[in-house]
Protein backbone atom coordinates (compact mmCIF):
# COMPACT_ATOMS: atom_id res chain seq x y z
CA UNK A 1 92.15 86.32 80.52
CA UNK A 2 93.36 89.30 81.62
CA UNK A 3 91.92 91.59 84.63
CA UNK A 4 91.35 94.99 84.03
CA UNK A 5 90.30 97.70 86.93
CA UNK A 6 86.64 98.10 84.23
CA UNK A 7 86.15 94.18 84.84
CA UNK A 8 86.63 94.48 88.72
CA UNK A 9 84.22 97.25 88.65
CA UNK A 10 81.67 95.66 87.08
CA UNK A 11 81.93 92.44 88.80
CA UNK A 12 81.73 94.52 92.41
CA UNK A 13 78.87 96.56 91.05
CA UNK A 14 76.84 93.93 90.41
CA UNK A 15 77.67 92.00 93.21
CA UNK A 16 76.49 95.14 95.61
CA UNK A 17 73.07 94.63 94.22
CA UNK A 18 72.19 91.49 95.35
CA UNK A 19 69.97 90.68 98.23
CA UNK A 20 71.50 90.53 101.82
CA UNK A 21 70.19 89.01 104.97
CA UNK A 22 69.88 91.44 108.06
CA UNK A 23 72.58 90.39 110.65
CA UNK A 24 70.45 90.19 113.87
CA UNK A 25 73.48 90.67 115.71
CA UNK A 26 73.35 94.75 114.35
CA UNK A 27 75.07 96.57 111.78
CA UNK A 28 78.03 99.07 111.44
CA UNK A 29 78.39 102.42 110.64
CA UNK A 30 82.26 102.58 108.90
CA UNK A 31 83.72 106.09 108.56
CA UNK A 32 86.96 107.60 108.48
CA UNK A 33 88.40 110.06 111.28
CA UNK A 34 91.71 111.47 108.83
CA UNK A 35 93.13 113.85 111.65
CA UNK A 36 93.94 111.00 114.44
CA UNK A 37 94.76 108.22 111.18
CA UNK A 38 91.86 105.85 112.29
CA UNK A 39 89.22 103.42 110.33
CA UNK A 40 86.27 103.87 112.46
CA UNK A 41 82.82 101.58 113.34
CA UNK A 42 80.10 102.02 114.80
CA UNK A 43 78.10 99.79 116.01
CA UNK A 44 74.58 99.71 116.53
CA UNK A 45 72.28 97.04 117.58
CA UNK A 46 68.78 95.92 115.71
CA UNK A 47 65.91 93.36 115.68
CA UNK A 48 65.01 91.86 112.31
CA UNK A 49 61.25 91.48 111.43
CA UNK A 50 59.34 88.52 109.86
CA UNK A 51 59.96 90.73 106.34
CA UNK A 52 63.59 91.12 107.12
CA UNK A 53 63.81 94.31 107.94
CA UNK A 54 65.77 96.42 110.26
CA UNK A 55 63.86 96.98 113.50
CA UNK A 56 64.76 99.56 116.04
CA UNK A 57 64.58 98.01 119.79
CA UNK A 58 63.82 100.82 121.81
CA UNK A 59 60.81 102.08 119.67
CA UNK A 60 59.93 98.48 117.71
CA UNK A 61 59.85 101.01 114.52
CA UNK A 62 61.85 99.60 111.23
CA UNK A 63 64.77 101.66 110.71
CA UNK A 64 65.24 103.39 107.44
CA UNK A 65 68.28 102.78 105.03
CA UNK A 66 67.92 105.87 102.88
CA UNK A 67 66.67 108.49 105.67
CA UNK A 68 69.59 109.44 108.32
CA UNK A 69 68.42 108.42 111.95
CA UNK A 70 70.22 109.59 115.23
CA UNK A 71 70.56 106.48 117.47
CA UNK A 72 73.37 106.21 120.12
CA UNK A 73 75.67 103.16 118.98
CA UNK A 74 76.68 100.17 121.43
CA UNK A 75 80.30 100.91 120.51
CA UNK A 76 83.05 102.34 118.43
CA UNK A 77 85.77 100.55 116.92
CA UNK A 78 89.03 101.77 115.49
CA UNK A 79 92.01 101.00 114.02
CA UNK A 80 94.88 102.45 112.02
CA UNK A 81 94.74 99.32 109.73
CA UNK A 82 92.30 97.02 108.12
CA UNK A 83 94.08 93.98 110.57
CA UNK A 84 94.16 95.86 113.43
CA UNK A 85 89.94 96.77 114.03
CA UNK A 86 89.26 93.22 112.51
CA UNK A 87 91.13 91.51 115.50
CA UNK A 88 89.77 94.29 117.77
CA UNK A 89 86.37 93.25 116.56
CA UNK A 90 86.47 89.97 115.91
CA UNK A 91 89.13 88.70 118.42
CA UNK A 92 89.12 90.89 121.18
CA UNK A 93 85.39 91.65 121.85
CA UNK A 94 82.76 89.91 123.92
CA UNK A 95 80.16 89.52 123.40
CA UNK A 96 80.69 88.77 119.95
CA UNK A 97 79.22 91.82 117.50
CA UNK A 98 78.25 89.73 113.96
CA UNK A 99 76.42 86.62 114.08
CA UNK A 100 76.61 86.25 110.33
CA UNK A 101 80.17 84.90 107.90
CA UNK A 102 78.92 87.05 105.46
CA UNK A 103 78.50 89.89 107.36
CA UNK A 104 81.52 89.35 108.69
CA UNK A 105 83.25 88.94 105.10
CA UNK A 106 81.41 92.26 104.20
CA UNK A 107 83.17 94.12 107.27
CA UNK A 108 86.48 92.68 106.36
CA UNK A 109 86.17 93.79 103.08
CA UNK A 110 84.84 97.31 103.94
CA UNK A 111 87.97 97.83 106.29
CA UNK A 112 90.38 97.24 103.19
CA UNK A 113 88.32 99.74 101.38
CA UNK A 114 88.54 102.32 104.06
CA UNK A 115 92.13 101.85 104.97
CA UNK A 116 93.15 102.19 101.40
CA UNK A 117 91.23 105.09 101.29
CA UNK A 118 92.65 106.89 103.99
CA UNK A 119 96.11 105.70 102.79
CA UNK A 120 95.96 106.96 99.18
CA UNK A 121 93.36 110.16 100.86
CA UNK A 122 90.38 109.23 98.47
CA UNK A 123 87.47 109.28 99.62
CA UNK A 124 85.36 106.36 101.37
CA UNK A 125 81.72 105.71 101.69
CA UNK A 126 80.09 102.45 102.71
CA UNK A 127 78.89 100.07 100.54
């Protein structure tokens, strides 16, 4: 069977649709900053409710996912590769950021997105 780029799409579209489990541990922001070369994240903390949702600690309100909210983020992460903010993240920081594999999977496989983005200059947006 052979792979085409239509078959990869459609596999990854329907893959994005599925149901994911808050990471209590808080989510990421990814971005890219094109002038200074860098794969950006930022990180923000959150409580997750009996319903799963997204809970902001300082106001105990759940935090929308379609709406844009200004919140100040617990850090930024960057890197001029995919490698280099994973082992940033996920070897050089303490405490530890993700509490979830999948999460973390998801994060590795958003920094390949976004540094072949900024490598070929498409453009990224989360997933």
């Amino acid at each position: 069977m052979i792979t085409t780029v239509e078959t990869i799409a459609a596999i990854d579209y329907k893959l994005s649709k599925r149901f994911l489990e808050l990471d209590p541990a808080g989510y990421f922001i990814i971005y890219l900053d094109r002038g200074a070369g860098l794969i950006c994240a930022k990180h923000f903390t959150n409580e997750v409710n009996e319903q799963g949702l997204a809970i902001d600690p300082e106001t105990g309100k759940p935090i929308p996912a379609t709406v844009k909210v200004e919140r100040q983020p617990t850090a930024l992460f960057t890197g001029r590769t995919a490698k280099e903010i994973c082992i940033q993240l996920f070897e050089s920081t303490k405490p530890f950021p993700v509490s979830r594999l999948d999460h973390a999977a998801y994060l590795g496989r958003e920094f390949m997105r976004a540094e072949l983005a900024l490598v070929t200059g498409q453009d990224y947006v989360q997933d």
